[in-house]
Protein backbone atom coordinates (compact mmCIF):
# COMPACT_ATOMS: atom_id res chain seq x y z
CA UNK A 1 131.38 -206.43 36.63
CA UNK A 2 128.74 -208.93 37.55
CA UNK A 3 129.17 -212.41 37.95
CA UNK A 4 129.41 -214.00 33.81
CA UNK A 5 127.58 -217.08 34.21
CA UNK A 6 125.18 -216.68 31.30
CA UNK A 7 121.85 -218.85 30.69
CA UNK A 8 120.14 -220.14 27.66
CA UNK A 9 118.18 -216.79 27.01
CA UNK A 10 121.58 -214.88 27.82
CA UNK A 11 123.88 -216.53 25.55
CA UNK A 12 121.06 -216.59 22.60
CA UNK A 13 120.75 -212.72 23.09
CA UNK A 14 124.30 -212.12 22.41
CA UNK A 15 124.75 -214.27 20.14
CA UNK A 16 122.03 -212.59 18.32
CA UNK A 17 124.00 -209.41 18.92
CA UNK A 18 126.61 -210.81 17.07
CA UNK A 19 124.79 -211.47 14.16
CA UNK A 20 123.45 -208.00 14.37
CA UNK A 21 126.57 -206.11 14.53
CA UNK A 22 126.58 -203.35 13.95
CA UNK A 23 122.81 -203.27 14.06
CA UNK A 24 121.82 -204.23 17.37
CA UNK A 25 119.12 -202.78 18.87
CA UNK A 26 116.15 -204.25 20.93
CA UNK A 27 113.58 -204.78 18.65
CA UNK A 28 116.11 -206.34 15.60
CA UNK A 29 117.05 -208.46 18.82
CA UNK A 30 114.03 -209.63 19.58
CA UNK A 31 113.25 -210.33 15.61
CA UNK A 32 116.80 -212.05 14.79
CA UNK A 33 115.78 -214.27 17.57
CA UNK A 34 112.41 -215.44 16.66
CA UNK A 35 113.46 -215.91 12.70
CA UNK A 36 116.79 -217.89 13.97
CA UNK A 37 115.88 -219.80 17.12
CA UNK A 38 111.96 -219.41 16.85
CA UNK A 39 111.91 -217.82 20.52
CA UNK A 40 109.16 -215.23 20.33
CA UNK A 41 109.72 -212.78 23.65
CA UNK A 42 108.15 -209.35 24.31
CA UNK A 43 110.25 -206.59 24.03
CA UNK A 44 110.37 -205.76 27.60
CA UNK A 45 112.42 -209.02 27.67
CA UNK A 46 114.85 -208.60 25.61
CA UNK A 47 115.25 -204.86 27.14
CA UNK A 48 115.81 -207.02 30.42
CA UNK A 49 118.01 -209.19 29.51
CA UNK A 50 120.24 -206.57 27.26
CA UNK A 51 120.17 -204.65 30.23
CA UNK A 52 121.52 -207.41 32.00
CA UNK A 53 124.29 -208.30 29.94
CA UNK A 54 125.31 -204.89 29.86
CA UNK A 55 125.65 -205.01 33.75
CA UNK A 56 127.67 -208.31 33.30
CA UNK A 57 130.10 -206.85 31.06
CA UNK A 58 129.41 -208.97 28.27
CA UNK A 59 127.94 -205.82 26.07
CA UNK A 60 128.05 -202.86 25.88
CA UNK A 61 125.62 -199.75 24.39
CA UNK A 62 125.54 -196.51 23.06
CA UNK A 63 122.80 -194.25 21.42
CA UNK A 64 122.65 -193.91 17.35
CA UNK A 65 121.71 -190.79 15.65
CA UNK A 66 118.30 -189.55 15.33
CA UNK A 67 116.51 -191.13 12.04
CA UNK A 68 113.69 -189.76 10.03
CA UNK A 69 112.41 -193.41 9.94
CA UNK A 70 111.67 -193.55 13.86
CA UNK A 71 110.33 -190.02 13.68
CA UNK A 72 113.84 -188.25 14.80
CA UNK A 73 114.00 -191.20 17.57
CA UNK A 74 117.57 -192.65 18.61
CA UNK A 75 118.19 -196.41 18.87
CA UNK A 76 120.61 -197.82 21.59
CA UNK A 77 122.91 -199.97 19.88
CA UNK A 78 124.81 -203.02 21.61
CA UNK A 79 127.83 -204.71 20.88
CA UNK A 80 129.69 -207.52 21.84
CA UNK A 81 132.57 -206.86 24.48
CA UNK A 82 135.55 -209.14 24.70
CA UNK A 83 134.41 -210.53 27.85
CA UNK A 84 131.11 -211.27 25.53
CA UNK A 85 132.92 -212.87 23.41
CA UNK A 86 134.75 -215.17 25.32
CA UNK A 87 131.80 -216.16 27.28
CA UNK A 88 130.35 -217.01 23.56
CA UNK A 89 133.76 -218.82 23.69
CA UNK A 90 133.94 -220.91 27.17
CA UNK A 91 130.06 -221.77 26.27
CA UNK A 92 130.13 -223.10 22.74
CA UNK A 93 133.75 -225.11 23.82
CA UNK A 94 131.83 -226.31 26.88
CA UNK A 95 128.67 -227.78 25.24
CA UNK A 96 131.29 -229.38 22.55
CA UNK A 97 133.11 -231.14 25.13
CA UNK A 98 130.54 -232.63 26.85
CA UNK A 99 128.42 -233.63 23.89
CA UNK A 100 131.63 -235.34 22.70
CA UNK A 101 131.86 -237.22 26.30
CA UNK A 102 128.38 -238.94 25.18
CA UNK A 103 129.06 -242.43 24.69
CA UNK A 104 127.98 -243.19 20.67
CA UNK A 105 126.20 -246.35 21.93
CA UNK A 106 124.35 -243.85 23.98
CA UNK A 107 122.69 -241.79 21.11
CA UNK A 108 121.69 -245.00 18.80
CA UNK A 109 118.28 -244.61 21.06
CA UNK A 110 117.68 -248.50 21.08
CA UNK A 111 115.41 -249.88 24.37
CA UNK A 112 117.53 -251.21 26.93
């Protein structure tokens, strides 16, 4: 497994594949993340950085069936692993601890 430090893009991408489950698949990626974050990325992004994750550990894939819809096409479907999820974890318990280190003087945004 790849190193698991995760940035912004990373950690929105599988968190996105966590809303998905058990739906993931590039292009519901790449929508999920424009409609909830407003990101708009090409798919060959979010192919990247799937790809990536994958590598990492933090997901993994496998190919769907064949649908009629996608003209007897397969989809490769990711999912969170449990080294995904706890990186969801570390991050989210991170950003919560530090944002509760902020001085509440410090976010009344008055001119020094």
């Amino acid at each position: 497994m790849k190193g698991t430090h995760i940035g912004e893009l990373e950690e929105l991408v599988l968190l996105m594949v966590g809303i998905l489950y058990p739906e993931a698949y590039g292009v519901a990626v790449m929508d999920e993340l424009e409609k909830q974050a407003g990101r708009s990325l090409n798919i060959s992004a979010i192919h990247a950085v799937l790809t990536r994750l994958e590598e990492k550990g933090l997901l993994k894939s496998k190919m769907s069936s064949p649908t009629e819809e996608r003209g007897g096409r397969r989809k490769r479907i990711f999912v969170l692993t449990a080294a995904g999820k706890r990186s969801l974890e570390e991050t989210n318990e991170l950003r919560n601890q530090l944002f509760n280190r902020i001085p509440p003087l410090a976010l009344q945004f008055r001119l020094i």
